[in-house]
N, C-alpha and C. Protein backbone atom coordinates (compact mmCIF):
# COMPACT_ATOMS: atom_id res chain seq x y z
N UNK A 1 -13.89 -21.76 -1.85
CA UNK A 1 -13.30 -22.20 -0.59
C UNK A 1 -14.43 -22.29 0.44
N UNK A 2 -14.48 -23.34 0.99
CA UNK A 2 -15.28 -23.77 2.44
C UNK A 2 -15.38 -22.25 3.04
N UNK A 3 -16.58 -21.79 3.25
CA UNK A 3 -16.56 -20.96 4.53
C UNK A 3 -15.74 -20.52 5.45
N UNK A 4 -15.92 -21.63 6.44
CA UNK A 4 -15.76 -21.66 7.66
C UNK A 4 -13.53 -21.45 7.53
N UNK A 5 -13.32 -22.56 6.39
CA UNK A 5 -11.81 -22.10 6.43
C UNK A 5 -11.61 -20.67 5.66
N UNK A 6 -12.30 -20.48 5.16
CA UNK A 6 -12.13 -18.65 3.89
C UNK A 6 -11.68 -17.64 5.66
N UNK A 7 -12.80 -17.97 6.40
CA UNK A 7 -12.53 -17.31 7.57
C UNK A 7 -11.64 -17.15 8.42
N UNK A 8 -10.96 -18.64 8.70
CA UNK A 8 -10.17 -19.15 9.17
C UNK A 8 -8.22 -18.36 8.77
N UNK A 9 -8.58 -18.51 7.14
CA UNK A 9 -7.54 -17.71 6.21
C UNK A 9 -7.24 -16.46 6.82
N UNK A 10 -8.67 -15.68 6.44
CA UNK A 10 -8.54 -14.18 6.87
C UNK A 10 -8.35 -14.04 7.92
N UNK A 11 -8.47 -14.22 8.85
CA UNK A 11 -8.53 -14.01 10.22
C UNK A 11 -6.70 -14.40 10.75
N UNK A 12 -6.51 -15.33 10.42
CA UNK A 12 -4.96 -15.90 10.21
C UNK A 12 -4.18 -14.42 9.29
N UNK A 13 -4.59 -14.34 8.45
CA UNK A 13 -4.34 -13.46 7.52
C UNK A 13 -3.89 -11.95 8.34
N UNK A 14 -5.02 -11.78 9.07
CA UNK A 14 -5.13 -10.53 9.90
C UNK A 14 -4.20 -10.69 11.12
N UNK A 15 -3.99 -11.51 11.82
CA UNK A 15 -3.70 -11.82 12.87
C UNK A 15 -1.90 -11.73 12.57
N UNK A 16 -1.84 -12.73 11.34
CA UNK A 16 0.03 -12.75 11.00
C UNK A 16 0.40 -11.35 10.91
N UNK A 17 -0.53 -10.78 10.15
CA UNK A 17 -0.29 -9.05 9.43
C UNK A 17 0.20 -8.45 11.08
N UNK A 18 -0.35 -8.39 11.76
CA UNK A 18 -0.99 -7.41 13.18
C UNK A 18 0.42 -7.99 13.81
N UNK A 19 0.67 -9.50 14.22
CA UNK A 19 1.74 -9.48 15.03
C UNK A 19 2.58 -10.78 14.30
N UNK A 20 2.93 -10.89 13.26
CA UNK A 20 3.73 -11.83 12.83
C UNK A 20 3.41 -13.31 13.00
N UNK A 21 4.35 -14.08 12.35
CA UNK A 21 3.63 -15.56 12.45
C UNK A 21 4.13 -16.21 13.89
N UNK A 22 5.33 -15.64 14.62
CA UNK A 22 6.00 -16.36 16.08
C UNK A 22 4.68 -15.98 16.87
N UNK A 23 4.63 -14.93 16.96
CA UNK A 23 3.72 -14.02 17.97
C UNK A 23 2.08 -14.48 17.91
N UNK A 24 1.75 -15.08 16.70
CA UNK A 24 0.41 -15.60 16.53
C UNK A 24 0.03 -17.21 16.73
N UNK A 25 -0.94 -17.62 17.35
CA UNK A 25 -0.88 -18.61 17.36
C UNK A 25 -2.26 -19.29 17.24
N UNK A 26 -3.02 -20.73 17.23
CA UNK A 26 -4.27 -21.41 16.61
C UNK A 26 -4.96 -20.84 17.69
N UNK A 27 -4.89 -20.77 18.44
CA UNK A 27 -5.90 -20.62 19.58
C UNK A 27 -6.28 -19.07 19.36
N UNK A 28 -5.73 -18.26 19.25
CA UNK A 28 -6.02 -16.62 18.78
C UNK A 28 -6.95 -16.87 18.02
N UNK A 29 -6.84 -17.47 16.53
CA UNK A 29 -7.01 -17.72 15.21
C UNK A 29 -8.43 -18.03 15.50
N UNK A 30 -8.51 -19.18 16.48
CA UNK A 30 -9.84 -19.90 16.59
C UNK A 30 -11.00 -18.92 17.47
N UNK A 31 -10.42 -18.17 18.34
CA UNK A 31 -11.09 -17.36 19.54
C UNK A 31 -11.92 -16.07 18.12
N UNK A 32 -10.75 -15.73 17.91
CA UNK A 32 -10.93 -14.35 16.78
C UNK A 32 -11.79 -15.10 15.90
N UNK A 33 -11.96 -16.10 15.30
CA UNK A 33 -12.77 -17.16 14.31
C UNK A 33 -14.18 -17.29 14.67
N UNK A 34 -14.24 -17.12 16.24
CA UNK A 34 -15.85 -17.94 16.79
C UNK A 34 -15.96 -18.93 16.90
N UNK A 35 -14.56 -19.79 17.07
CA UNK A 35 -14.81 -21.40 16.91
C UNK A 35 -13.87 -22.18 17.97
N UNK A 36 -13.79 -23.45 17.88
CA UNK A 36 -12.68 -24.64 18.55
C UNK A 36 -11.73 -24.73 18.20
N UNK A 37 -10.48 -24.47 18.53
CA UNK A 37 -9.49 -25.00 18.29
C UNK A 37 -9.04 -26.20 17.16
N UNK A 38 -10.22 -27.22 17.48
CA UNK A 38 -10.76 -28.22 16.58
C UNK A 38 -11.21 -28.08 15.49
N UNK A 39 -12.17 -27.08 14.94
CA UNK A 39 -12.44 -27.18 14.00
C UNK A 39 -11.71 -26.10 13.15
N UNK A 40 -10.05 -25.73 13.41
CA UNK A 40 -9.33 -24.64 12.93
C UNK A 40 -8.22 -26.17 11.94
N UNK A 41 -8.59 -27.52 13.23
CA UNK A 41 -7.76 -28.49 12.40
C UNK A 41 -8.43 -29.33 11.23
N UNK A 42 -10.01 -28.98 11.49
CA UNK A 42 -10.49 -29.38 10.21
C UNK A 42 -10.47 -29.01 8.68
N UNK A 43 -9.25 -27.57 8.63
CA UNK A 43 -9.58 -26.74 7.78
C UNK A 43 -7.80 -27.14 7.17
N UNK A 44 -7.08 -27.19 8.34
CA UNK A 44 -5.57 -27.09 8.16
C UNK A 44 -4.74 -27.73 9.07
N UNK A 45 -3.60 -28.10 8.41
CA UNK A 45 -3.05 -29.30 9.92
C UNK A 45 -2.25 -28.57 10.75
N UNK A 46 -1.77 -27.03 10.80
CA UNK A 46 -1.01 -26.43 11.59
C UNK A 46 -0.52 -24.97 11.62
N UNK A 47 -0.53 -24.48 12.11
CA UNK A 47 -0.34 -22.58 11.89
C UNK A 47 0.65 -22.64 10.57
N UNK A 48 1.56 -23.20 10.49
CA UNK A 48 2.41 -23.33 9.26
C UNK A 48 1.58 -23.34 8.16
N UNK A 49 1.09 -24.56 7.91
CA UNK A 49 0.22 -24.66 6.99
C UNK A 49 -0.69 -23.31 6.33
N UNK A 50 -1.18 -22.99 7.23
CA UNK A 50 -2.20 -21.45 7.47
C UNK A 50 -1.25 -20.88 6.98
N UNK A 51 -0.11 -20.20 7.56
CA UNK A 51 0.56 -19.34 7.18
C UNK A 51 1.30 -19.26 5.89
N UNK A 52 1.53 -20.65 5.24
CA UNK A 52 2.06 -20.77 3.82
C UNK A 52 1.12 -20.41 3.31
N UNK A 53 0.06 -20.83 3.36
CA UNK A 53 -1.43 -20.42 2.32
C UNK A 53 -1.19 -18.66 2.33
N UNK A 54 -1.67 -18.44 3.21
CA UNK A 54 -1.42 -16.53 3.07
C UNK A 54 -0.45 -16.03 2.71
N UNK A 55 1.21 -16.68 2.93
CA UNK A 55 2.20 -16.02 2.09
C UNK A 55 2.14 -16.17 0.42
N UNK A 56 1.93 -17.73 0.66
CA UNK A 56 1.78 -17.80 -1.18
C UNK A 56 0.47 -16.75 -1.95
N UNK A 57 -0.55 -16.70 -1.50
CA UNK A 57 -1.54 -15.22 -1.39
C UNK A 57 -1.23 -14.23 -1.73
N UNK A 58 -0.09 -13.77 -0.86
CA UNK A 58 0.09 -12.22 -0.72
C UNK A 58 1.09 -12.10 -1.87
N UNK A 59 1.84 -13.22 -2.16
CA UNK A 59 3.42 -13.32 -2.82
C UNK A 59 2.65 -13.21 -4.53
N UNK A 60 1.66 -13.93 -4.43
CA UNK A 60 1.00 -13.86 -6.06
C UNK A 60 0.09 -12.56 -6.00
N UNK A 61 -0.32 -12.48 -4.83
CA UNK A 61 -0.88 -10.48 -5.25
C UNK A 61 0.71 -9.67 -5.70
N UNK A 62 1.63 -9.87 -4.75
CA UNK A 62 2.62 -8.75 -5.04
C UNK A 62 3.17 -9.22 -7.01
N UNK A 63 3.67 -10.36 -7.05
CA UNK A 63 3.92 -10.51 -8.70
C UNK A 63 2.87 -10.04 -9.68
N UNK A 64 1.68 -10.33 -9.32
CA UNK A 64 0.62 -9.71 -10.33
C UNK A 64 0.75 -8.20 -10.11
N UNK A 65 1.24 -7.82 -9.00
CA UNK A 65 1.39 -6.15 -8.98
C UNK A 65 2.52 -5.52 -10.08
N UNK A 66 3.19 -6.55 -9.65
CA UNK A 66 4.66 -5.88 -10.60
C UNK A 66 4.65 -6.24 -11.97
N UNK A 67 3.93 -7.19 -12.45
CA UNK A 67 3.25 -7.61 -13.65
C UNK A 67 2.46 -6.32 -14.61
N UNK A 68 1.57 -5.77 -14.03
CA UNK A 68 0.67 -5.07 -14.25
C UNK A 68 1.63 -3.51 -13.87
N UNK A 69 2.63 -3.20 -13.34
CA UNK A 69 3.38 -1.98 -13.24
C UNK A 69 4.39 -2.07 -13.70
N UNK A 70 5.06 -3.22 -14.64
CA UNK A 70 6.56 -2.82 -15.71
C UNK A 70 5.88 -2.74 -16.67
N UNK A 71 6.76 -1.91 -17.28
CA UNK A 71 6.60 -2.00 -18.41
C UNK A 71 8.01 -3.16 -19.44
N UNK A 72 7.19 -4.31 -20.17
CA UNK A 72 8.21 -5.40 -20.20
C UNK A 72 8.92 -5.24 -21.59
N UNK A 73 8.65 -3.86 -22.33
CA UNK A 73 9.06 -3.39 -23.87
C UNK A 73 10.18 -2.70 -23.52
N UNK A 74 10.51 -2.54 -22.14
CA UNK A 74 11.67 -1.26 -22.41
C UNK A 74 12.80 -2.57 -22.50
N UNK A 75 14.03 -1.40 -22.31
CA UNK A 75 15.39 -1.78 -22.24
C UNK A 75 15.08 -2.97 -21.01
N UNK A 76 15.78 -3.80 -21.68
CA UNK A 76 16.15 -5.19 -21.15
C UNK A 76 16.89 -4.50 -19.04
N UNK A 77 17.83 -4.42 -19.33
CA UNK A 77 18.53 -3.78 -17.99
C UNK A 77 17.30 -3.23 -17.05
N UNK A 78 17.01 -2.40 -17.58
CA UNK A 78 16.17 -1.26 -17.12
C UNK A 78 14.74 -2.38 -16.64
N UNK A 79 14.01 -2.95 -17.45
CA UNK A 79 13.23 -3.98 -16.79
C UNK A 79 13.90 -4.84 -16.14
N UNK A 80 14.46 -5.63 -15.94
CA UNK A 80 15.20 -6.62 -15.20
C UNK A 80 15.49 -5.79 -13.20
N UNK A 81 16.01 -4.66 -13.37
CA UNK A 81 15.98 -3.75 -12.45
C UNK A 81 15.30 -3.31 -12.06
N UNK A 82 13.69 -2.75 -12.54
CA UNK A 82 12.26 -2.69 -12.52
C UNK A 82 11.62 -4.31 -11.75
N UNK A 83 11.77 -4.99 -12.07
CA UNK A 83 11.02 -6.26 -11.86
C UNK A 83 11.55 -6.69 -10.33
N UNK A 84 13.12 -6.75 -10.28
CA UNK A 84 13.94 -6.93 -8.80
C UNK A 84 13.02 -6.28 -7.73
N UNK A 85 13.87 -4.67 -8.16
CA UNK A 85 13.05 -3.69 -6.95
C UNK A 85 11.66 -3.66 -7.03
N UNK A 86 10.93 -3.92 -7.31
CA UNK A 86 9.58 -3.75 -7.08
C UNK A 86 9.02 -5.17 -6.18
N UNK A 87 10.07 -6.24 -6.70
CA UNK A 87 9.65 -7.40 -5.70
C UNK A 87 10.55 -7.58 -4.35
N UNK A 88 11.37 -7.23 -4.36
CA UNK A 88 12.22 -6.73 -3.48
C UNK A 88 11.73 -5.80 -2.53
N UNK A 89 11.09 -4.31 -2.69
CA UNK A 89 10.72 -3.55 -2.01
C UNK A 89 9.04 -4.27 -1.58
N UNK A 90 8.62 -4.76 -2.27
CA UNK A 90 6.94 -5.14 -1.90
C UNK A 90 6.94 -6.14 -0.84
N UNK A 91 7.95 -7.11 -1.37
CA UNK A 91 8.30 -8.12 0.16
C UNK A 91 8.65 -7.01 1.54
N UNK A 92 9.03 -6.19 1.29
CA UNK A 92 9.75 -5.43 2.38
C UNK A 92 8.65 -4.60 3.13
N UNK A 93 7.51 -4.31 2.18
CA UNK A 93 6.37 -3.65 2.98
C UNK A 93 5.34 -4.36 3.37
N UNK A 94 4.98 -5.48 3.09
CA UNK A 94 3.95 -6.50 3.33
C UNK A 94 4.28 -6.95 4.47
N UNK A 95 3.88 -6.77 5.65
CA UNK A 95 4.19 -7.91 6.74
C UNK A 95 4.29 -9.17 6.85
N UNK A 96 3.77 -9.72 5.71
CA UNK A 96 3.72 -11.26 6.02
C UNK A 96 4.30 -11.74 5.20
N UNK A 97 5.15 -10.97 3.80
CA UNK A 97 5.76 -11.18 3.06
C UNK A 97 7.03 -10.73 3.72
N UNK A 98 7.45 -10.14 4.47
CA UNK A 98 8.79 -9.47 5.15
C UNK A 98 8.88 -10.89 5.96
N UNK A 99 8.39 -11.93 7.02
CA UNK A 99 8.35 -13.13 7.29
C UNK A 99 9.46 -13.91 6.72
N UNK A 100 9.53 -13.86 5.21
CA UNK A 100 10.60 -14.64 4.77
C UNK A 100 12.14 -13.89 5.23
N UNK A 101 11.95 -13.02 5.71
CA UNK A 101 13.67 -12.68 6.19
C UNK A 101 14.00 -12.97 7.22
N UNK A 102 12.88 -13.82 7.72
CA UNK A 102 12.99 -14.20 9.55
C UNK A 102 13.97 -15.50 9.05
N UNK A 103 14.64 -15.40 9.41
CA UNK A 103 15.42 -17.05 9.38
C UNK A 103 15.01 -18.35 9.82
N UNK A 104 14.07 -18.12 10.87
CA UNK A 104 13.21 -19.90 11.37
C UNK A 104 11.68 -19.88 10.32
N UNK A 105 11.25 -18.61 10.06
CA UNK A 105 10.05 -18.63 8.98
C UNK A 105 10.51 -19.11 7.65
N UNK A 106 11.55 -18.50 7.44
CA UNK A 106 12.13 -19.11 5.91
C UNK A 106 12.75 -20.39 6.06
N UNK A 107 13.06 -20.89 7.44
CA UNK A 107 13.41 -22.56 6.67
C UNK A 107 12.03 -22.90 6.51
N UNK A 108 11.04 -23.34 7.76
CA UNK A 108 9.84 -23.66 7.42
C UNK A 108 9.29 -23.01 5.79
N UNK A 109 8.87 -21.74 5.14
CA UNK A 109 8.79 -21.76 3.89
C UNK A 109 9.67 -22.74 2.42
N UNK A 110 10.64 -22.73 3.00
CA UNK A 110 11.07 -23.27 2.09
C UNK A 110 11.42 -24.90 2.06
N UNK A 111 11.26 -25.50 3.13
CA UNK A 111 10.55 -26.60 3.43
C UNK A 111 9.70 -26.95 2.39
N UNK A 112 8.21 -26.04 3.00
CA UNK A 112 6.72 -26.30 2.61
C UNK A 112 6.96 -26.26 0.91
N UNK A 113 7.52 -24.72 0.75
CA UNK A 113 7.77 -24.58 -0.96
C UNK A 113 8.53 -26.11 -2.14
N UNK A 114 9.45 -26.57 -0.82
CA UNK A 114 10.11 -27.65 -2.28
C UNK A 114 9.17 -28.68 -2.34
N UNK A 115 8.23 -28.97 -1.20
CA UNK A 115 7.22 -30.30 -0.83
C UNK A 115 5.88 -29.83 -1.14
N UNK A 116 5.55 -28.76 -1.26
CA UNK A 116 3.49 -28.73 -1.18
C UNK A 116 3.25 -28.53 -2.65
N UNK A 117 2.42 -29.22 -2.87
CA UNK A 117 1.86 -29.42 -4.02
C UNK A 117 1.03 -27.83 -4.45
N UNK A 118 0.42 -27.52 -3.52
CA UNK A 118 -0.37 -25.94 -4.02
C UNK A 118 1.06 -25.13 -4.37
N UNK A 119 2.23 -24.94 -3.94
CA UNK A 119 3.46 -24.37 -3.87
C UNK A 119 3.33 -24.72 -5.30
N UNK A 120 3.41 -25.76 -5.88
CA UNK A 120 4.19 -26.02 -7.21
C UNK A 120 3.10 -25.35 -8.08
N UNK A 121 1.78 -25.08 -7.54
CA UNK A 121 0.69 -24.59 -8.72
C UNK A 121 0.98 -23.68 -8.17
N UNK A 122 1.43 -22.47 -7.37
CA UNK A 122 1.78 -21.34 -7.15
C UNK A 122 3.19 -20.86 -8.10
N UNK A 123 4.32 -21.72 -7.88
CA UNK A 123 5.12 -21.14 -8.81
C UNK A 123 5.25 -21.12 -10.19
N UNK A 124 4.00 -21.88 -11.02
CA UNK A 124 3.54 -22.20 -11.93
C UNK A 124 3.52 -20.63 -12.27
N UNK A 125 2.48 -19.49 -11.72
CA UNK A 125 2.38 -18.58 -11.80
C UNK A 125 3.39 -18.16 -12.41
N UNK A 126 4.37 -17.65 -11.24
CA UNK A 126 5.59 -16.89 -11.44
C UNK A 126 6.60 -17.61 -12.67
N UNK A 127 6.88 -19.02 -12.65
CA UNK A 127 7.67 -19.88 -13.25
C UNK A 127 7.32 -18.90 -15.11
N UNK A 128 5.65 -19.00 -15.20
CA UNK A 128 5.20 -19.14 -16.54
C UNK A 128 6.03 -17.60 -17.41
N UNK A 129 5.00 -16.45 -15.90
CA UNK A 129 5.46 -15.21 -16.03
C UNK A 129 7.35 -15.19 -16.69
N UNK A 130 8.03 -15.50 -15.67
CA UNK A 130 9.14 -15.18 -16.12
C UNK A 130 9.86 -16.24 -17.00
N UNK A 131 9.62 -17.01 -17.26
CA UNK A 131 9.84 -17.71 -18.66
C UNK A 131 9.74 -17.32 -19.82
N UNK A 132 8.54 -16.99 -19.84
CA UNK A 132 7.82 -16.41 -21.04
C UNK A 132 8.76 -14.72 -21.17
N UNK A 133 9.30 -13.89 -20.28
CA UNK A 133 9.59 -13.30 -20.38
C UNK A 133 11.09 -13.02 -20.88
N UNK A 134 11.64 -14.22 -20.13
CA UNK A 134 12.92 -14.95 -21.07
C UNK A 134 12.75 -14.79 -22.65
N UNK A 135 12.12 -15.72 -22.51
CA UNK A 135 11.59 -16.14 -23.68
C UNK A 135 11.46 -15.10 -24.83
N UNK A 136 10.95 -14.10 -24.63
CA UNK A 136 10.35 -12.98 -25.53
C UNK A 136 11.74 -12.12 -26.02
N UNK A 137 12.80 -12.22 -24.80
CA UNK A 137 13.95 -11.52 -24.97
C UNK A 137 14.89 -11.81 -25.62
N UNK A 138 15.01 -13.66 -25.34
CA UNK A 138 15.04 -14.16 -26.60
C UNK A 138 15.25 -14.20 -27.66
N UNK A 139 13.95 -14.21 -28.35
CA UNK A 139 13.03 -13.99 -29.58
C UNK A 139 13.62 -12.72 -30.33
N UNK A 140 13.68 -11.23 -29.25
CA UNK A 140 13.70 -10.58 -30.12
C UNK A 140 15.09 -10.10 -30.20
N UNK A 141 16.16 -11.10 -29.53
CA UNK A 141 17.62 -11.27 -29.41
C UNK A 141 18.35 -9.84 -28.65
N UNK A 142 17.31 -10.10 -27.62
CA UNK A 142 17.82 -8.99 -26.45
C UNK A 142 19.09 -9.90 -25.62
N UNK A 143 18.60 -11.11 -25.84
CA UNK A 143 20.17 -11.65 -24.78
C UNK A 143 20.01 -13.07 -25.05
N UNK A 144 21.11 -13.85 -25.04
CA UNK A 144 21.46 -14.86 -25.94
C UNK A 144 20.31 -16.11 -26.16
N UNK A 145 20.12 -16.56 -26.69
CA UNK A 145 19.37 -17.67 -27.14
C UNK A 145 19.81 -18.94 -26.71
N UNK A 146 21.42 -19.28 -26.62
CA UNK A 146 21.83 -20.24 -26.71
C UNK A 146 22.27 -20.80 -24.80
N UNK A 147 21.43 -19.71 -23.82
CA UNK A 147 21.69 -20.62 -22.83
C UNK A 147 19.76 -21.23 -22.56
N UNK A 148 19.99 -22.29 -21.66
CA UNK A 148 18.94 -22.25 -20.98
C UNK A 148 17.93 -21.50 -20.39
N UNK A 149 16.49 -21.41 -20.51
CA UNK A 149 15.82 -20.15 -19.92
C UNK A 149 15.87 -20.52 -18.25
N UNK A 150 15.64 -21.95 -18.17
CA UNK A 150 15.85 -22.08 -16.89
C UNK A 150 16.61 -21.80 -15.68
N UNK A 151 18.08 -22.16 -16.51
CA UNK A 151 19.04 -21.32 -15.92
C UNK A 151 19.00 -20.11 -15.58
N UNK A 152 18.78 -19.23 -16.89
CA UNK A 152 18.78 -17.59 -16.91
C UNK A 152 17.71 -17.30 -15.71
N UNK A 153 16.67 -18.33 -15.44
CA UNK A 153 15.29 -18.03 -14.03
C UNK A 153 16.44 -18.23 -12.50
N UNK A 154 17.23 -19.03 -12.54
CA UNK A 154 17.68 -19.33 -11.51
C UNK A 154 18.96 -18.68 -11.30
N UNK A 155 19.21 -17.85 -12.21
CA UNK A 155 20.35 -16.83 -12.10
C UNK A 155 19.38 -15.18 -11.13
N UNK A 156 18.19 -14.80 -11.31
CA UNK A 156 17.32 -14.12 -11.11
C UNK A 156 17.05 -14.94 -9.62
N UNK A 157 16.47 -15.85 -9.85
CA UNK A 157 15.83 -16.15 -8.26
C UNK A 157 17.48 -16.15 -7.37
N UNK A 158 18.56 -16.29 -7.59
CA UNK A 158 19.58 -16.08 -6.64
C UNK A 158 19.73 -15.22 -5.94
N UNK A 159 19.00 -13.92 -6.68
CA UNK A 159 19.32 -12.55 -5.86
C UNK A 159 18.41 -12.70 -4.88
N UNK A 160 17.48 -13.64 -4.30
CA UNK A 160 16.70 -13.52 -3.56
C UNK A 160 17.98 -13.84 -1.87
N UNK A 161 18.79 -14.43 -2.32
CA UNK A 161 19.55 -15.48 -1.36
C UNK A 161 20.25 -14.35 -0.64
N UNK A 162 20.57 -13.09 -1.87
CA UNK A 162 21.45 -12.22 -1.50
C UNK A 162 20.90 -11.10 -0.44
N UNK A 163 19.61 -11.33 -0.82
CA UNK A 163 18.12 -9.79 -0.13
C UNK A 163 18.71 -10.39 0.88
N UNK A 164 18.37 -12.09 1.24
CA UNK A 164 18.59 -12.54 2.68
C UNK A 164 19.31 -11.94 3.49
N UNK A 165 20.71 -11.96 2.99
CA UNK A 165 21.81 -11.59 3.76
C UNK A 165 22.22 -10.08 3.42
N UNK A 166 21.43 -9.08 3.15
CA UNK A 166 21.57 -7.97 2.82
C UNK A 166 22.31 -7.03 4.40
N UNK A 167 21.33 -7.50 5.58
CA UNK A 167 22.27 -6.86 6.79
C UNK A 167 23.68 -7.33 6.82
N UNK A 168 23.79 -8.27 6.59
CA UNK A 168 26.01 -8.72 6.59
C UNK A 168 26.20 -8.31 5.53
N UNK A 169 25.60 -8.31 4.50
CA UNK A 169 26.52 -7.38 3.46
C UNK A 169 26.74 -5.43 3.23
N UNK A 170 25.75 -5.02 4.10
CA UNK A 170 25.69 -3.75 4.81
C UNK A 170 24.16 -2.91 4.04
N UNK A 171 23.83 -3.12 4.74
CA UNK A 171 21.99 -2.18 4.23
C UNK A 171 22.21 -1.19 3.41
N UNK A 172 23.66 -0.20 4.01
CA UNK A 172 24.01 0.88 3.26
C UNK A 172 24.49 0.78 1.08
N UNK A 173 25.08 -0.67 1.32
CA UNK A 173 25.73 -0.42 0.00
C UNK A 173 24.25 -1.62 -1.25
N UNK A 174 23.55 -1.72 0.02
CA UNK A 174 22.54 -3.67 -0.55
C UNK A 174 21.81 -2.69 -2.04
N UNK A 175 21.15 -1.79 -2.01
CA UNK A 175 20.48 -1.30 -3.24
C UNK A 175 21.34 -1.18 -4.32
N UNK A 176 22.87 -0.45 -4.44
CA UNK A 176 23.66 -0.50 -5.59
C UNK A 176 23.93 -1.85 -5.69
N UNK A 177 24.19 -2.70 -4.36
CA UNK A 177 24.84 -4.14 -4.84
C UNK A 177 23.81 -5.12 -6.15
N UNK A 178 22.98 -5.06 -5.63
CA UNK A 178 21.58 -5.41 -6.46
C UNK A 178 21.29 -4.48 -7.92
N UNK A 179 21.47 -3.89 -8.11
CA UNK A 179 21.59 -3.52 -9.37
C UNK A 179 22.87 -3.42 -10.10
N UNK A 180 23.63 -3.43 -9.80
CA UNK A 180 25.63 -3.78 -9.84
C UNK A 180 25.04 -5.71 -10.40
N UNK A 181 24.48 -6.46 -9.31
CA UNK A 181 24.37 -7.55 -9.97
C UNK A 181 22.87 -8.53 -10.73
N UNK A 182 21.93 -6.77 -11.04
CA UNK A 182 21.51 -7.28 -11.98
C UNK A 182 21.92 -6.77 -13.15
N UNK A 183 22.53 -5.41 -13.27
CA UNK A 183 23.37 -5.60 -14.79
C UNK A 183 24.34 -6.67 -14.97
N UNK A 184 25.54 -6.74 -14.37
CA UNK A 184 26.32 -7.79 -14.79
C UNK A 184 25.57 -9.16 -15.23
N UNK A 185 23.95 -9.64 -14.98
CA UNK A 185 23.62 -10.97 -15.24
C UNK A 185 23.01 -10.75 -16.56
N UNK A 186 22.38 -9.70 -16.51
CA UNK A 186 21.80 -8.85 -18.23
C UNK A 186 23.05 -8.97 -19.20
N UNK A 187 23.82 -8.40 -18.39
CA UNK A 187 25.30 -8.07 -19.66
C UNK A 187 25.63 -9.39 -20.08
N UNK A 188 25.76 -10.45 -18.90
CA UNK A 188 26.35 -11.60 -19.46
C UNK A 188 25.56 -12.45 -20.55
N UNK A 189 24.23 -12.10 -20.26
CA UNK A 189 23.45 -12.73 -21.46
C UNK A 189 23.54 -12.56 -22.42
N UNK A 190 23.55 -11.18 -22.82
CA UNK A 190 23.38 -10.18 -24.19
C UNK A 190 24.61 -10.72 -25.10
């Protein structure tokens, strides 16, 4: 990566962390940078922009975390519930990963996510990871063969919809609800 934008990143990086992405803005970015305003647009066309780059960042540090801390041999349930909460709770401690529960940050993300091309080599990542992990379960006829893996991915990414709305569904009951409906999606496979 160019220098001058590697800097640009971090500094963005630091800045979202410290006071969120509303609260931060190019001109900080550029002052904190050593530079113009101008040459913050030579790097990127808009704090958005900046700021997708560092979430998709932080979002593939946190999966490689939880990657490298399940264990993917145990009981089917038991990983599936392992894999949730750990991405679930890691979004929740990352500042710039907690962003996506802002409701005007997450349309803009998910905007950028169905349209940016680095997005699609980002979920490549995750896509492969949990495919393959399908896949293996599969194989060794932990849960049915005969649906789609794709599906079975987009039965998993739903619970993300649910984290969303976890305050209307009550903070108090959101951790059993989430494991209440990741067994029932395990069970239905098996």
């Amino acid at each position: 990566m160019h220098e001058k934008r590697q800097l640009i990143f971090n500094i963005g990086k630091e800045l979202f962390t410290e006071k969120g992405f509303k609260q931060t803005n190019i001109q900080d970015i550029a002052q904190h940078a050593g530079m113009g305003v101008g040459t913050f647009y030579n790097f990127f066309e808009s704090k958005e922009q900046l700021f997708f780059e560092v979430f998709l960042s932080e979002n593939r540090v946190l999966k490689e975390t939880v990657v490298n801390s399940v264990d993917f041999n145990g009981e089917t349930i038991f990983v599936a519930k392992a894999i949730v909460h750990k991405l679930f709770s890691g979004m929740q401690e990352n500042p710039i990963l907690r962003e996506w529960f802002n409701p005007d940050v997450n349309s803009k993300l998910s905007i950028r996510l169905s349209k940016d091309k680095s997005g699609s080599a980002y979920n490549d990542f995750s896509y492969t990871l949990f495919i393959n992990l399908i896949a293996l379960w599969q194989e060794r006829g932990q849960i049915r063969s005969d649906i789609d893996p794709d599906f079975i991915l987009a039965l998993f990414n739903s619970l993300s919809f649910v984290d969303l709305h976890k305050e209307d569904i009550g903070n108090q009951y959101f951790p059993d609800i989430i494991d209440t409906l990741v067994e029932s999606i395990v069970r239905q496979l098996m």
